[in-house]
N, C-alpha and C. Protein backbone atom coordinates (compact mmCIF):
# COMPACT_ATOMS: atom_id res chain seq x y z
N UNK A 1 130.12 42.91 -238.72
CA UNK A 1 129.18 41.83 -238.81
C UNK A 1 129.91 40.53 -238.48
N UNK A 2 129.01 39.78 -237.73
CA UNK A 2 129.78 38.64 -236.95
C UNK A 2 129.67 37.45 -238.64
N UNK A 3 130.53 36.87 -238.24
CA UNK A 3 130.29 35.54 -239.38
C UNK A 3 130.06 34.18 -238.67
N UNK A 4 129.35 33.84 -239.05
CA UNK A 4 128.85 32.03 -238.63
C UNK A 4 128.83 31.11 -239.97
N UNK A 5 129.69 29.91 -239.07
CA UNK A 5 129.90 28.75 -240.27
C UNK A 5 128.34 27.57 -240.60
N UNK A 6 128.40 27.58 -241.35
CA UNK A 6 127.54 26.70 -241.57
C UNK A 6 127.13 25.50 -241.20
N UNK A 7 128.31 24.79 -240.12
CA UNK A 7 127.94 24.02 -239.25
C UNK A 7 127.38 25.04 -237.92
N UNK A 8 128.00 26.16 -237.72
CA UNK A 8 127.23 26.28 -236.18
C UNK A 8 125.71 27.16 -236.41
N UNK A 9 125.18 27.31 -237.31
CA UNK A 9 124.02 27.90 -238.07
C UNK A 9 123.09 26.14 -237.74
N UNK A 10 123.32 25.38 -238.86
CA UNK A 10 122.97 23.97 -238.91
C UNK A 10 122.78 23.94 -237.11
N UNK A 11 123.72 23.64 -236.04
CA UNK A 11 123.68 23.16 -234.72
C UNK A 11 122.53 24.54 -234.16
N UNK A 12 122.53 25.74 -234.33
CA UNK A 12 121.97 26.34 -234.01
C UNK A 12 120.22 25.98 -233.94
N UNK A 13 120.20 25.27 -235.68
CA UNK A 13 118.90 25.13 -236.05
C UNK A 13 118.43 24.09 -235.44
N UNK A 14 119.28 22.92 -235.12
CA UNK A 14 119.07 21.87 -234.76
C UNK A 14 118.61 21.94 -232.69
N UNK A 15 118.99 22.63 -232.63
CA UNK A 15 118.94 23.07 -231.21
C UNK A 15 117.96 24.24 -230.61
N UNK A 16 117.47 25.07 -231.75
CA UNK A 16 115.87 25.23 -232.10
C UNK A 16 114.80 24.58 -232.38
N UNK A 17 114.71 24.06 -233.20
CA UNK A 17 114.16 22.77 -233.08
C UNK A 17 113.64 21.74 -231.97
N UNK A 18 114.77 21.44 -231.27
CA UNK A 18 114.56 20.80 -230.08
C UNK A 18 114.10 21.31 -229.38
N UNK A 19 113.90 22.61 -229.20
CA UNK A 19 113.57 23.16 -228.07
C UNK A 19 111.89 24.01 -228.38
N UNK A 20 111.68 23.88 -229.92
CA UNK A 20 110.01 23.98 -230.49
C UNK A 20 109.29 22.74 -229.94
N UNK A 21 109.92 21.50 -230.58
CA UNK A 21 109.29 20.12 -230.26
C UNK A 21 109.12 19.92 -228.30
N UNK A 22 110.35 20.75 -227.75
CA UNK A 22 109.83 20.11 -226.73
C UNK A 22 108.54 21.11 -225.97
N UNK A 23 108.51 22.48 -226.28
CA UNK A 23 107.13 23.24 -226.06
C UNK A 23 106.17 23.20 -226.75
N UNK A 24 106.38 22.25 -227.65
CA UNK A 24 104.64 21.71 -228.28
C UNK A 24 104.30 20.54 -227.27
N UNK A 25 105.59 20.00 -227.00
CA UNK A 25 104.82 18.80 -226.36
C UNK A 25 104.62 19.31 -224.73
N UNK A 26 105.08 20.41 -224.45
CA UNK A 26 104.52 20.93 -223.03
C UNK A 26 103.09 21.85 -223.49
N UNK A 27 103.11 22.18 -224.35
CA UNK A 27 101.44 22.82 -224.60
C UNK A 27 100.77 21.80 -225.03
N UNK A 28 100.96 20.85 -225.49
CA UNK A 28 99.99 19.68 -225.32
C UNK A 28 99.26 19.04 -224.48
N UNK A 29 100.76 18.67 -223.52
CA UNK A 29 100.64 18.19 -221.66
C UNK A 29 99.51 19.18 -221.16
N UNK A 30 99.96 20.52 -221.23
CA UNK A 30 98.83 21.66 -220.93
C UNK A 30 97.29 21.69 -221.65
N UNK A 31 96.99 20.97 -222.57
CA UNK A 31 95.81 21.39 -223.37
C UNK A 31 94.95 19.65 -222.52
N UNK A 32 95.29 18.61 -222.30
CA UNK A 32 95.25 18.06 -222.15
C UNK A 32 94.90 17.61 -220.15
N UNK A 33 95.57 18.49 -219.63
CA UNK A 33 95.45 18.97 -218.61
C UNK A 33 94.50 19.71 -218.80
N UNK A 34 93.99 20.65 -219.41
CA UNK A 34 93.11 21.82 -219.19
C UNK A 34 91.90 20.73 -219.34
N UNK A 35 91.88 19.95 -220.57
CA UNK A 35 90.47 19.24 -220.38
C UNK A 35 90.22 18.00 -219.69
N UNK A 36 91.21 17.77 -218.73
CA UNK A 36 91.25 16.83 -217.52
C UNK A 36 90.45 17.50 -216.48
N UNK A 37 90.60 18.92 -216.57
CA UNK A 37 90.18 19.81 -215.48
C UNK A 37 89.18 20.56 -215.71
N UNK A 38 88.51 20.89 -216.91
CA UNK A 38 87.33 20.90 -217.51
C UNK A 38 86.21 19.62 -217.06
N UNK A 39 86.85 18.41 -217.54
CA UNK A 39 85.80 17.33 -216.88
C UNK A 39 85.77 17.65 -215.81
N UNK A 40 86.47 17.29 -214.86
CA UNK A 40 86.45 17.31 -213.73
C UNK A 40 85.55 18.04 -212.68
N UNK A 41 85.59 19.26 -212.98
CA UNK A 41 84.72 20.75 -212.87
C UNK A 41 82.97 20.13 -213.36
N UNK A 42 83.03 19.71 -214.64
CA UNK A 42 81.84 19.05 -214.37
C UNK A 42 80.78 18.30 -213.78
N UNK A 43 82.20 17.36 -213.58
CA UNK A 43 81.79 16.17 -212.45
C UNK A 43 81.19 16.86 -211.30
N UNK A 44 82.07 17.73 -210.37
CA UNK A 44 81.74 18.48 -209.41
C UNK A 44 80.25 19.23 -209.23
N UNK A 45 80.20 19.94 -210.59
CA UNK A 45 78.98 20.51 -210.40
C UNK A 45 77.57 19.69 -210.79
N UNK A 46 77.70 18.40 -211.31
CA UNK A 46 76.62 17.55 -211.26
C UNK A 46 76.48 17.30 -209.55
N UNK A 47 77.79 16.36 -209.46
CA UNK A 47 77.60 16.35 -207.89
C UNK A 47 76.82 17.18 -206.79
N UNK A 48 76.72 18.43 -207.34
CA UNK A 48 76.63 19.48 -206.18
C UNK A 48 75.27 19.40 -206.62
N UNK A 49 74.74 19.59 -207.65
CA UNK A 49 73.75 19.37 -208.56
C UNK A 49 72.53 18.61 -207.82
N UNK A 50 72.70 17.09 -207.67
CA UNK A 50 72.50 15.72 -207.64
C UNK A 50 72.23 15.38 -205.81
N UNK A 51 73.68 15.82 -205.18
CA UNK A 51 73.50 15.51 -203.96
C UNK A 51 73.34 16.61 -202.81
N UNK A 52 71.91 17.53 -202.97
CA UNK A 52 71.68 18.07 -201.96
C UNK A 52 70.86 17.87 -200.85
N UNK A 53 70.67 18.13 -199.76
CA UNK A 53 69.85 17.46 -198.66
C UNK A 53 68.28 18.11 -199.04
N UNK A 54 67.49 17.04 -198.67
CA UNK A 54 66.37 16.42 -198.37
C UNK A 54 65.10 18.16 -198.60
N UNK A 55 65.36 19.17 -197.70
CA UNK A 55 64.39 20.34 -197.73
C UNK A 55 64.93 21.12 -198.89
N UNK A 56 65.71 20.89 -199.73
CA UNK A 56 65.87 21.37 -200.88
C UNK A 56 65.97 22.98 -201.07
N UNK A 57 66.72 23.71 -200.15
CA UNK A 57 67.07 24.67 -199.99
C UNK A 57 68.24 25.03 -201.57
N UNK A 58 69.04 24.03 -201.88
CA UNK A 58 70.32 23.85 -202.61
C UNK A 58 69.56 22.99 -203.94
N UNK A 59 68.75 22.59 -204.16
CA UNK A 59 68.16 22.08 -205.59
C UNK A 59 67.99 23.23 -206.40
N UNK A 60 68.77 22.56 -207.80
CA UNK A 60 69.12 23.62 -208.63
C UNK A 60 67.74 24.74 -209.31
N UNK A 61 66.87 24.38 -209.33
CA UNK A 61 65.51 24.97 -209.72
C UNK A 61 64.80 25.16 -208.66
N UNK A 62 65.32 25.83 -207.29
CA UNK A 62 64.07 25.84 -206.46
C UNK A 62 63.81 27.39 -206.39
N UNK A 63 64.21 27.84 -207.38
CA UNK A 63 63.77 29.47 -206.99
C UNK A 63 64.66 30.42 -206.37
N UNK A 64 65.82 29.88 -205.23
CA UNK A 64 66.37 30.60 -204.97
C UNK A 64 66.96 31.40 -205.46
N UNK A 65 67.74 32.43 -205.32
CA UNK A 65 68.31 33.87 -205.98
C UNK A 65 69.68 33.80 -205.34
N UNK A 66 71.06 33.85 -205.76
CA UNK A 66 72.50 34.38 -205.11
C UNK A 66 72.34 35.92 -204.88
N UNK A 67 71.64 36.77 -205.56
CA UNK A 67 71.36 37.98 -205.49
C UNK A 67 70.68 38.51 -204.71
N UNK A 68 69.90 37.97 -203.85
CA UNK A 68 68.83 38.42 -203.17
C UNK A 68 69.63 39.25 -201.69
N UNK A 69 68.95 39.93 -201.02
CA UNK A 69 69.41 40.55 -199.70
C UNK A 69 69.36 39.28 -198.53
N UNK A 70 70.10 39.82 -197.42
CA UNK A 70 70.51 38.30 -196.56
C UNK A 70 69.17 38.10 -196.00
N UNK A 71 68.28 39.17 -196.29
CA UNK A 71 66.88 38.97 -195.34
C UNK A 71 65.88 38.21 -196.35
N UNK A 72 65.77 38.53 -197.52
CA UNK A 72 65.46 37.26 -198.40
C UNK A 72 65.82 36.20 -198.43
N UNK A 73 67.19 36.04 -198.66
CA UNK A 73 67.76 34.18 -198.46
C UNK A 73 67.23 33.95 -197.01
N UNK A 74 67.31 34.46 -195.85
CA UNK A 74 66.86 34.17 -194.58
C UNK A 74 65.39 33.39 -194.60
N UNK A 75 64.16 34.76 -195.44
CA UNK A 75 62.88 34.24 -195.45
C UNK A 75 62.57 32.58 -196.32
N UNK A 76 63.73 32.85 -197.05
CA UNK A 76 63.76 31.76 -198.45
C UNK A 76 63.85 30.34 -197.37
N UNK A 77 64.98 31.13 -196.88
CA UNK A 77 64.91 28.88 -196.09
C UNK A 77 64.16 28.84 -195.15
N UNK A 78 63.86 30.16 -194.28
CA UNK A 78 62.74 29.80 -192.87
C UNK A 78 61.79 29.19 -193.53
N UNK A 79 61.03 29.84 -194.78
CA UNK A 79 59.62 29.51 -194.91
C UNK A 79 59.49 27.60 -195.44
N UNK A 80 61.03 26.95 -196.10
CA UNK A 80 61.07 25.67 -196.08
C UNK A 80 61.17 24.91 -194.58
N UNK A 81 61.71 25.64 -193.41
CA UNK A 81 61.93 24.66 -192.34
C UNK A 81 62.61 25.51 -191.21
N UNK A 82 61.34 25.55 -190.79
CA UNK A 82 61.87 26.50 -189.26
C UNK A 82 61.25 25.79 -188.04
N UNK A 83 61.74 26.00 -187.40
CA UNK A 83 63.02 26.89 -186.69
C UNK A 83 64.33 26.25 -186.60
N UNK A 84 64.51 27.23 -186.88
CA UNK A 84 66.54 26.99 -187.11
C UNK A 84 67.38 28.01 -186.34
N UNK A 85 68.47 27.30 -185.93
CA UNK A 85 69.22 28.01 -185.61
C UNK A 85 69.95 28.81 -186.88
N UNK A 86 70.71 29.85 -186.41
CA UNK A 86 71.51 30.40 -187.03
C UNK A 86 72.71 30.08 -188.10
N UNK A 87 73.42 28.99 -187.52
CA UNK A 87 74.56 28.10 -188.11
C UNK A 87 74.02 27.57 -189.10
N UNK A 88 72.32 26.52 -188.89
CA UNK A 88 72.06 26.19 -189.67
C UNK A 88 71.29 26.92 -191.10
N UNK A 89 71.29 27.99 -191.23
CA UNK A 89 70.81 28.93 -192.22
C UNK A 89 71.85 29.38 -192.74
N UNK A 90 73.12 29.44 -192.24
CA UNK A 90 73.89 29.83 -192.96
C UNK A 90 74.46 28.43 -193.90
N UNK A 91 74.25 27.54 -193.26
CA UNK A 91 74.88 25.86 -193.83
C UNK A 91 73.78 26.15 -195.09
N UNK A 92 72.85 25.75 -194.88
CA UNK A 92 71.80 26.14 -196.08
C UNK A 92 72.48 26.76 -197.15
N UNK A 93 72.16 28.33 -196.99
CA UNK A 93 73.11 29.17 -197.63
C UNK A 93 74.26 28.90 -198.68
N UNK A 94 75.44 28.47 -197.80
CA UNK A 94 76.66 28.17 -198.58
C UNK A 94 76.56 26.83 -198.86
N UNK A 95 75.28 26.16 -199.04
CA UNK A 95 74.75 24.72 -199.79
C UNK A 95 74.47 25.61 -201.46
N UNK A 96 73.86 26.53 -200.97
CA UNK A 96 73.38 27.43 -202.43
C UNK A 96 74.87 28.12 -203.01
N UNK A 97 75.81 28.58 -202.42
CA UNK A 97 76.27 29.43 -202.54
C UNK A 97 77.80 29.16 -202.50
N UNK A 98 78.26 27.68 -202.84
CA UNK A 98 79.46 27.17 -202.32
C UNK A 98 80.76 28.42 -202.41
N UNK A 99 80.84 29.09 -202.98
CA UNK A 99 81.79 29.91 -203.48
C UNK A 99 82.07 31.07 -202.82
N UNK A 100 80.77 31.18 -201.98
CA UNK A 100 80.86 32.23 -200.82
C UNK A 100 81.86 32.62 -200.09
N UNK A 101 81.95 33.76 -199.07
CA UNK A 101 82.44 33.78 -198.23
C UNK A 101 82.07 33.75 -196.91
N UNK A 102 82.15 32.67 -195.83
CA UNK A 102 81.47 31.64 -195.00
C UNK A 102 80.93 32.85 -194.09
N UNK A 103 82.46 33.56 -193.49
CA UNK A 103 82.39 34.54 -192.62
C UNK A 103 81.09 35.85 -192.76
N UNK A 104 81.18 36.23 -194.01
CA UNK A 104 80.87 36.96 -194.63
C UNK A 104 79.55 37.00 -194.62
N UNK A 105 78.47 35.94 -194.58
CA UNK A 105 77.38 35.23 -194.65
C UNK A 105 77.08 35.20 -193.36
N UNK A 106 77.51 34.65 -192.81
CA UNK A 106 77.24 34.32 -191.30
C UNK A 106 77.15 35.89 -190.28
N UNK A 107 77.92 36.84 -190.37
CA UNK A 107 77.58 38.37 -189.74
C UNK A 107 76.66 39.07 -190.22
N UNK A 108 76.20 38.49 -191.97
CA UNK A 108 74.97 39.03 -192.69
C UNK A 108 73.93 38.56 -192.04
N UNK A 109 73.55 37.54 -191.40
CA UNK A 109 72.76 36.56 -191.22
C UNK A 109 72.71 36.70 -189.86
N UNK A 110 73.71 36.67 -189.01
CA UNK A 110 73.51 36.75 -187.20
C UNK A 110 73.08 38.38 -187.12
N UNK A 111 73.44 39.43 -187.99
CA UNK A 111 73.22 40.87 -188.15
C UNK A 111 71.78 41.01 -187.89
N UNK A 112 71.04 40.51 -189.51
CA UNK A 112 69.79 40.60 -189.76
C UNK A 112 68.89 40.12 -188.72
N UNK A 113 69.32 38.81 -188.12
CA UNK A 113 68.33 38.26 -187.41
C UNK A 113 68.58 38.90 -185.82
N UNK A 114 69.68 39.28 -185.52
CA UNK A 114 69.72 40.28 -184.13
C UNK A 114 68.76 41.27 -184.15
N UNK A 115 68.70 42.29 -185.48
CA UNK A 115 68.22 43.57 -185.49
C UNK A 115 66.18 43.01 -185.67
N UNK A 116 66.19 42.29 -186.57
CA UNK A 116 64.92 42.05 -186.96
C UNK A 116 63.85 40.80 -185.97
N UNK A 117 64.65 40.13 -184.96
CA UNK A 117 63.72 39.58 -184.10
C UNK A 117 63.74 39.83 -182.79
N UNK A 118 63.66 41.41 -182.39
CA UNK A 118 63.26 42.17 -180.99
C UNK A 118 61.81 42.34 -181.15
N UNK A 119 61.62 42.92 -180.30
CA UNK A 119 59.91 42.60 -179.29
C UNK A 119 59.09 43.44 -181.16
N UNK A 120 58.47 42.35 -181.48
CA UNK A 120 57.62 42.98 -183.07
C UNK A 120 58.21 42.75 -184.06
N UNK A 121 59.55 42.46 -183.87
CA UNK A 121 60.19 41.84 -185.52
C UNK A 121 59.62 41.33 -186.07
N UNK A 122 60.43 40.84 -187.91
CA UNK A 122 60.16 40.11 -188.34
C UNK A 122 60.33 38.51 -188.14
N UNK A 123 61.19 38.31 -187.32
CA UNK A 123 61.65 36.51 -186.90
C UNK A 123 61.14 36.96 -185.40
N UNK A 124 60.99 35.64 -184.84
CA UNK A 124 60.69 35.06 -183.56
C UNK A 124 61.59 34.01 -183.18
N UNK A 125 61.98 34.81 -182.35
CA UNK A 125 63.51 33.63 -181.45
C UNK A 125 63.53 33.02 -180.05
N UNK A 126 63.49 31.96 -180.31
CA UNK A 126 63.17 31.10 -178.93
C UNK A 126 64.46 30.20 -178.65
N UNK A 127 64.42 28.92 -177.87
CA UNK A 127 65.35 28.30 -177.62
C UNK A 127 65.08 27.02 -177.62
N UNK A 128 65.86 26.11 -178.44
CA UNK A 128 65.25 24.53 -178.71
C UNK A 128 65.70 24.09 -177.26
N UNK A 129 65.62 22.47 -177.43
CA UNK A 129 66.35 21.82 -176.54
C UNK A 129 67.00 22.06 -175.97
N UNK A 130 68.75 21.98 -177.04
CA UNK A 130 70.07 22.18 -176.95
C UNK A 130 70.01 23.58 -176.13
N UNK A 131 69.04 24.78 -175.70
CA UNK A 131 69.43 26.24 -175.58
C UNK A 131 70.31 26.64 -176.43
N UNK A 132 69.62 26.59 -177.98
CA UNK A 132 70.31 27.15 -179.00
C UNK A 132 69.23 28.55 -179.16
N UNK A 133 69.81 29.46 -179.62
CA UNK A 133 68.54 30.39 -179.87
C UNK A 133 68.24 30.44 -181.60
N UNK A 134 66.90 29.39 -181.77
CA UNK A 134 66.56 28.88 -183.07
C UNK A 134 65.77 30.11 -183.59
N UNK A 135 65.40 30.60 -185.10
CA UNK A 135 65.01 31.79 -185.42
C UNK A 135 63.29 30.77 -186.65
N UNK A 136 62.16 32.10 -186.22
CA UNK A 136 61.35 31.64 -187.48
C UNK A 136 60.45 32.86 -187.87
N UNK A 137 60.13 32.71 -188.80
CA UNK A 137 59.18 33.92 -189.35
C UNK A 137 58.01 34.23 -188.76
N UNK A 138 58.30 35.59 -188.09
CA UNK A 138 56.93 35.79 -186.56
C UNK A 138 55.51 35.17 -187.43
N UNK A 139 55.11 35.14 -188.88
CA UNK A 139 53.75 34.67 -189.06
C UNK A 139 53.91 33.65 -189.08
N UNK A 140 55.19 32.50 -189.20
CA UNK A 140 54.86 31.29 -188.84
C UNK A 140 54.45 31.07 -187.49
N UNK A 141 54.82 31.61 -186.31
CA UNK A 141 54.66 31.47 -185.35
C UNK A 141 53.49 31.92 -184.76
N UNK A 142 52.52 32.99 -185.43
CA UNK A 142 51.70 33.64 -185.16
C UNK A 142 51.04 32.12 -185.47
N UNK A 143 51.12 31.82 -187.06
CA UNK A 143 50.15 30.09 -187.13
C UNK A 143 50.00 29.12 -186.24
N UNK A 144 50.95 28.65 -185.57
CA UNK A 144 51.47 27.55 -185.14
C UNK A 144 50.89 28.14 -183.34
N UNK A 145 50.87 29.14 -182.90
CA UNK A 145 50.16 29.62 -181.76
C UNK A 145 49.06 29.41 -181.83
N UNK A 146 47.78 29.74 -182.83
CA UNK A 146 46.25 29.40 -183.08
C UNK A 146 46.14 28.19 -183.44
N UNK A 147 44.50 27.68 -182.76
CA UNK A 147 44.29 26.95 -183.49
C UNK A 147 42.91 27.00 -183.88
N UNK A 148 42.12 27.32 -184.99
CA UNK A 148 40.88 27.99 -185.73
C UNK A 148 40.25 26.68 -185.23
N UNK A 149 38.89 26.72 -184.85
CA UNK A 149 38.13 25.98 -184.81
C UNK A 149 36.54 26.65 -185.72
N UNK A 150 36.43 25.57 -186.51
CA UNK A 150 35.22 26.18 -187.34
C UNK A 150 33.55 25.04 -187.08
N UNK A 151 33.04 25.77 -185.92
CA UNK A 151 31.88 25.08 -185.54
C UNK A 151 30.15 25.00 -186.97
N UNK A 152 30.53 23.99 -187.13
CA UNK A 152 29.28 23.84 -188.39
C UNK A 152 27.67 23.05 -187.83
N UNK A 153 26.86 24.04 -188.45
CA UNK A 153 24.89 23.37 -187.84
C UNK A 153 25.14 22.10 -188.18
N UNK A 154 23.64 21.46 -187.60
CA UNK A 154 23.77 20.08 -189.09
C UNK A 154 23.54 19.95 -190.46
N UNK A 155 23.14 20.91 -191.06
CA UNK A 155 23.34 20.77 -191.89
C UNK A 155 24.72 21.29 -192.83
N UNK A 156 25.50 21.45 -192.01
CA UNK A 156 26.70 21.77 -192.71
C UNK A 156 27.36 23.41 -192.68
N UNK A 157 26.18 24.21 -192.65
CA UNK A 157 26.43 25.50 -192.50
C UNK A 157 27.45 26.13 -191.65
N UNK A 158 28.47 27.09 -191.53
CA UNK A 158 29.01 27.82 -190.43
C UNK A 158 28.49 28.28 -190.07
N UNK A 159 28.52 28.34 -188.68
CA UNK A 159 27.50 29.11 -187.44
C UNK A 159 28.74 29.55 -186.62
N UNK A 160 29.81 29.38 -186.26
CA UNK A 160 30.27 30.15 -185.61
C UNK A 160 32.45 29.82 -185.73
N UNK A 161 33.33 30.59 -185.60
CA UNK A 161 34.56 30.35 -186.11
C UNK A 161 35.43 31.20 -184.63
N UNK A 162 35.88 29.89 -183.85
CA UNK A 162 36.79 29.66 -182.76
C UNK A 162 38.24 30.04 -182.72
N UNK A 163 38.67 30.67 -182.17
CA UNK A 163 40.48 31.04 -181.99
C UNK A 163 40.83 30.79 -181.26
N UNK A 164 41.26 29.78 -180.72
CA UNK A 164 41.89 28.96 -179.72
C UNK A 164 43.70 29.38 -178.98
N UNK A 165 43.96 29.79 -178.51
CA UNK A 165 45.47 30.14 -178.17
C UNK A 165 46.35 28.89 -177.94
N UNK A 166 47.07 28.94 -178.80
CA UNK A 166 48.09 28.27 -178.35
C UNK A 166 48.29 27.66 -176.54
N UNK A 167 49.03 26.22 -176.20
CA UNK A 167 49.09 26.39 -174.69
C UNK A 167 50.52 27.26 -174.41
N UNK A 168 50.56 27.49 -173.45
CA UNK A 168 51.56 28.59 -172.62
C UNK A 168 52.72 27.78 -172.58
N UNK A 169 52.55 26.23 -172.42
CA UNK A 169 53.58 25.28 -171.81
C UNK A 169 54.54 25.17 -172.85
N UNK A 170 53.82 25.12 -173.85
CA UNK A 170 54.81 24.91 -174.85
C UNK A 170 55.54 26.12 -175.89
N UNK A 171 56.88 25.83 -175.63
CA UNK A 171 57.84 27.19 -176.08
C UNK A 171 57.87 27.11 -177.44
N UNK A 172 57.34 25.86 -178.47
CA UNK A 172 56.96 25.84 -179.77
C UNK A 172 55.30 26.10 -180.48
């Protein structure tokens, strides 16, 4: 059995000590930090909260779902504002979804809308201005092609209900 003097026991303790006090005061620094970064995190998610654009795809109560299939989130933002291109549905998207994976979203999304707007799909794909190929939900487009005309007697009655075609000229 080793023997220790009572001064190097004492220096021992004393040099324990120092070295408790100084990892309380680094788990302090740390606790202190943690709720620097706690606020902070808050801040952020008011922000994200607070400042989303205008068609409200990304407002925190609009119904949307993170769960839903890419052909749901798809219908979810066409039916707020179509026609869109592709890029922009996915921007939408990871407005809802910051945490996403961008890539990941975007082959879900160029996938769905490749397979689902050929001749009878569900989307209808045309080309804006730019010759972007913009995507919208074939019954929006089925709407936006008619235009109902509802011919009334004089006295108010329907007598007869008009379907007008869309003109040819125009690719919207």
């Amino acid at each position: 059995m080793e023997y220790f003097s009572k001064q190097m026991i004492e220096m021992a303790m004393i040099n324990n000590n120092r070295r408790l006090e100084a990892i309380e005061d680094e788990i302090e620094a740390l606790r202190k930090e943690q709720i620097e970064t706690q606020k902070m995190n808050k801040v952020f998610k008011n922000y994200l909260a607070e400042n989303l654009h205008s068609h409200d795809p990304d407002a925190k109560d609009n119904g949307y779902n993170k769960n839903w299939t890419f052909e749901q989130k798809i219908d979810f933002i066409l039916n707020l504002k179509s026609p869109l291109p592709s890029r922009l549905i996915v921007d939408d998207i990871m407005k809802m979804e910051p945490l996403a994976d961008r890539s990941k979203i975007m082959r879900g999304v160029s996938s769905l809308l490749s397979i689902k707007s050929v001749a009878g799909g569900k989307y209808q794909k045309s080309q804006n201005e730019r010759n972007e190929n913009v995507f919208m939900l074939r019954s929006h487009q089925e709407e936006e092609e008619e235009e109902i005309e509802i011919i009334m007697d004089e006295s108010g009655n329907e007598t007869e209900v008009v379907i007008h075609p869309a003109d040819d000229d125009d690719p919207f």
